[in-house]
Protein backbone atom coordinates (compact mmCIF):
# COMPACT_ATOMS: atom_id res chain seq x y z
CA UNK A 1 -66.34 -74.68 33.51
CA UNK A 2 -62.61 -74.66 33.43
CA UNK A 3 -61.00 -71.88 34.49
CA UNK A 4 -60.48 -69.03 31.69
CA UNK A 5 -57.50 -67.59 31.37
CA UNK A 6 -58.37 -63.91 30.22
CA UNK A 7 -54.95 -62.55 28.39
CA UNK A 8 -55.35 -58.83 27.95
CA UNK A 9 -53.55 -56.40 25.80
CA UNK A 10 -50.87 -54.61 27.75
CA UNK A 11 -50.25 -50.68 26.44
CA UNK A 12 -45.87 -50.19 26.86
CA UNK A 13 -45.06 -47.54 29.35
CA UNK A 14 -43.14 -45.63 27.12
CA UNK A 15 -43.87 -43.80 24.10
CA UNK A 16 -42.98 -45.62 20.62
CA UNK A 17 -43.26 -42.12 18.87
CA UNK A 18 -39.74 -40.33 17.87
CA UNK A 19 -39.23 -37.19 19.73
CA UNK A 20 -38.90 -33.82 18.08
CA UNK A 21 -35.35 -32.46 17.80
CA UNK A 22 -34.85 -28.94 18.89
CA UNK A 23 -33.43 -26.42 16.68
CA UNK A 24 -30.27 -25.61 17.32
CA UNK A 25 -31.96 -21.39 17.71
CA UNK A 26 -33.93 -22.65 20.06
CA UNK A 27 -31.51 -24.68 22.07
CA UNK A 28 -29.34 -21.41 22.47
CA UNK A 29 -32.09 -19.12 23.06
CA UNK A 30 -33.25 -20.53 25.85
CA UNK A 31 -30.92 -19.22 28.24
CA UNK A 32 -30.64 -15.02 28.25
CA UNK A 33 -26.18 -16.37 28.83
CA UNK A 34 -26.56 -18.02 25.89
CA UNK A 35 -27.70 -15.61 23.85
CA UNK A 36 -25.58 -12.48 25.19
CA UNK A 37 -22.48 -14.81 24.39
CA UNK A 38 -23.38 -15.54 20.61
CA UNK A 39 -24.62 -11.52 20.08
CA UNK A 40 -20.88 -11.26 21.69
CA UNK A 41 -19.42 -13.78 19.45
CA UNK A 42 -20.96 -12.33 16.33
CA UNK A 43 -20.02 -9.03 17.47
CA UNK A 44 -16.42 -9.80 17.34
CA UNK A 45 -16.41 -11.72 14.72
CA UNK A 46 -17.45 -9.25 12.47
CA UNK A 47 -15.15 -6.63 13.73
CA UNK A 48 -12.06 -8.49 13.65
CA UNK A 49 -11.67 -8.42 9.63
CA UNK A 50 -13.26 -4.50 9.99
CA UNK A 51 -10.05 -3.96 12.21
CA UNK A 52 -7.85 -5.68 9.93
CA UNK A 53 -8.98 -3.69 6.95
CA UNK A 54 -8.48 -0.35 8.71
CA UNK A 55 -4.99 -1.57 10.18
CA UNK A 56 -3.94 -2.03 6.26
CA UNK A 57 -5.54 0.86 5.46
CA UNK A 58 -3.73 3.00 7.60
CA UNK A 59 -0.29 1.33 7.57
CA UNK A 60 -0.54 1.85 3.31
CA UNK A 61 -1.61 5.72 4.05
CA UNK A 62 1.38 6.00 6.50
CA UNK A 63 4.22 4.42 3.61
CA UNK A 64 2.70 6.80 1.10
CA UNK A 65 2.86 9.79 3.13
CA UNK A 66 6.44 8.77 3.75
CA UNK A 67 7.26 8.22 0.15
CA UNK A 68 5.27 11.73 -0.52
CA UNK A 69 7.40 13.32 2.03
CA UNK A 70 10.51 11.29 0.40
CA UNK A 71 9.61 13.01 -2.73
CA UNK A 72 8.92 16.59 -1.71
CA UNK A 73 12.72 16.51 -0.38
CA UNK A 74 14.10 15.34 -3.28
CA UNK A 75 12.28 17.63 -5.56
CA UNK A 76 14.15 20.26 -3.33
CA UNK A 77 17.23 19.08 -3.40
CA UNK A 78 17.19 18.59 -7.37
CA UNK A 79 16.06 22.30 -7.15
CA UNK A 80 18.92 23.37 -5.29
CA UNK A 81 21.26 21.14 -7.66
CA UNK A 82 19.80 22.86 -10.88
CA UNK A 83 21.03 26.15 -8.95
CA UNK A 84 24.52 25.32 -8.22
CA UNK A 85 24.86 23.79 -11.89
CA UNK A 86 23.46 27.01 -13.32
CA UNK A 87 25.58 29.23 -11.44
CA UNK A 88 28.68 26.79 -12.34
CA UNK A 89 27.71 27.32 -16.16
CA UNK A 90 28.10 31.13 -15.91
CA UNK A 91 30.48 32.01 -18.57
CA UNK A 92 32.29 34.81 -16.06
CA UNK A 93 32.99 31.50 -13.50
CA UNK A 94 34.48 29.44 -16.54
CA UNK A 95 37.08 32.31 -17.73
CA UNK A 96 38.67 32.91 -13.93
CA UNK A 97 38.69 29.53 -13.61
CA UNK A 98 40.40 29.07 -16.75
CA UNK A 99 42.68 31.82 -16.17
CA UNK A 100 43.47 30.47 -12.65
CA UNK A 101 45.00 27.88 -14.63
CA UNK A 102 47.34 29.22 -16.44
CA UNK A 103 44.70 29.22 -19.67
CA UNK A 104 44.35 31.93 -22.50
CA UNK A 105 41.91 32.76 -24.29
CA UNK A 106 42.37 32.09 -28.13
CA UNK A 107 42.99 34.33 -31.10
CA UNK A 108 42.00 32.59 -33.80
CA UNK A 109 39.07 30.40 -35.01
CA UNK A 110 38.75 27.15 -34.02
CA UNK A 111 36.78 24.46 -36.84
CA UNK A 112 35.88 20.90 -35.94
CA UNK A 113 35.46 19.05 -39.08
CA UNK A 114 32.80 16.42 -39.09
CA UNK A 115 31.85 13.94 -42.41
CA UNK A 116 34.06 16.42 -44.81
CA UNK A 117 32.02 19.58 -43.70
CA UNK A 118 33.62 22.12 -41.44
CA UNK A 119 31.72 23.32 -38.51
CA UNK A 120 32.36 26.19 -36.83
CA UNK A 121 33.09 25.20 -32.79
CA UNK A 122 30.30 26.16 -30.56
CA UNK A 123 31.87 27.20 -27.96
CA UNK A 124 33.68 29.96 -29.70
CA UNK A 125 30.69 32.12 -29.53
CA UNK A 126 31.09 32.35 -33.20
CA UNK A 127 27.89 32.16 -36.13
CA UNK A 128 28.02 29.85 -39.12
C-alpha cells in the first residue's frame, strides 16, 4: 500500500477567546499606593469647594461687621449733630446773637398775608 499521509488537526497555541477587561476599581485597588493616592485625591477634592465656601463666608461676615461698625459711628455722630442743632435752636442763643448784631427786638405785630387771609407770623410767639 502506498504510503498514507495522516493530516491531523493542529489545536493554535494561543487562546481565540477575548480576555476579560479589568475594572477600572480593580485596576487601582490593587496596589495599597494606589489607593492611599485616590482616598487623598478625593479628600482634597472635596475640601477645596468646603474651603472656598468658608473663605466667602467669612470675608461677607468681615464687610458686614465693617458696615455695622460704619453704622454704629454714624448713628453717633447724627446724635451728637441733633445736640448741637438743639442747643443752636435755643431761643436765649438766637436773641444775643441777634443783639450782637446790632438787631432789636420788635414792637409791633408782624402779619404775613397768604391767598387774601392774614396770618399771624409764627415766630412772633403770638396766637391766632
Amino acid at each position: 500500500m502506498l504510503a498514507q499521509e495522516r493530516f491531523e488537526l493542529v489545536r493554535p497555541s494561543y487562546n481565540l477567546r477575548r480576555r476579560k477587561r479589568e475594572s477600572p476599581i480593580t485596576a487601582v485597588t490593587k496596589s495599597p499606593q494606589t489607593c492611599v493616592l485616590l482616598v487623598a485625591a478625593v479628600a482634597l477634592l472635596m475640601t477645596v469647594p468646603y474651603v472656598g465656601a468658608y473663605a466667602k463666608t467669612y470675608s461677607k461676615g468681615c464687610g458686614k461687621n465693617a458696615i455695622l461698625m460704619h453704622l454704629n459711628q454714624v448713628k453717633t455722630e447724627n446724635q451728637v449733630l441733633r445736640l448741637k442743632l438743639d442747643s443752636l435752636k435755643r431761643p436765649e442763643r438766637i436773641e444775643k446773637f441777634a443783639s450782637s448784631h446790632g438787631m432789636e427786638r420788635s414792637k409791633t405785630m408782624a402779619y404775613v398775608e397768604t391767598a387774601g387771609q392774614a396770618n399771624v407770623a409764627e415766630n412772633t410767639g403770638a396766637a391766632d
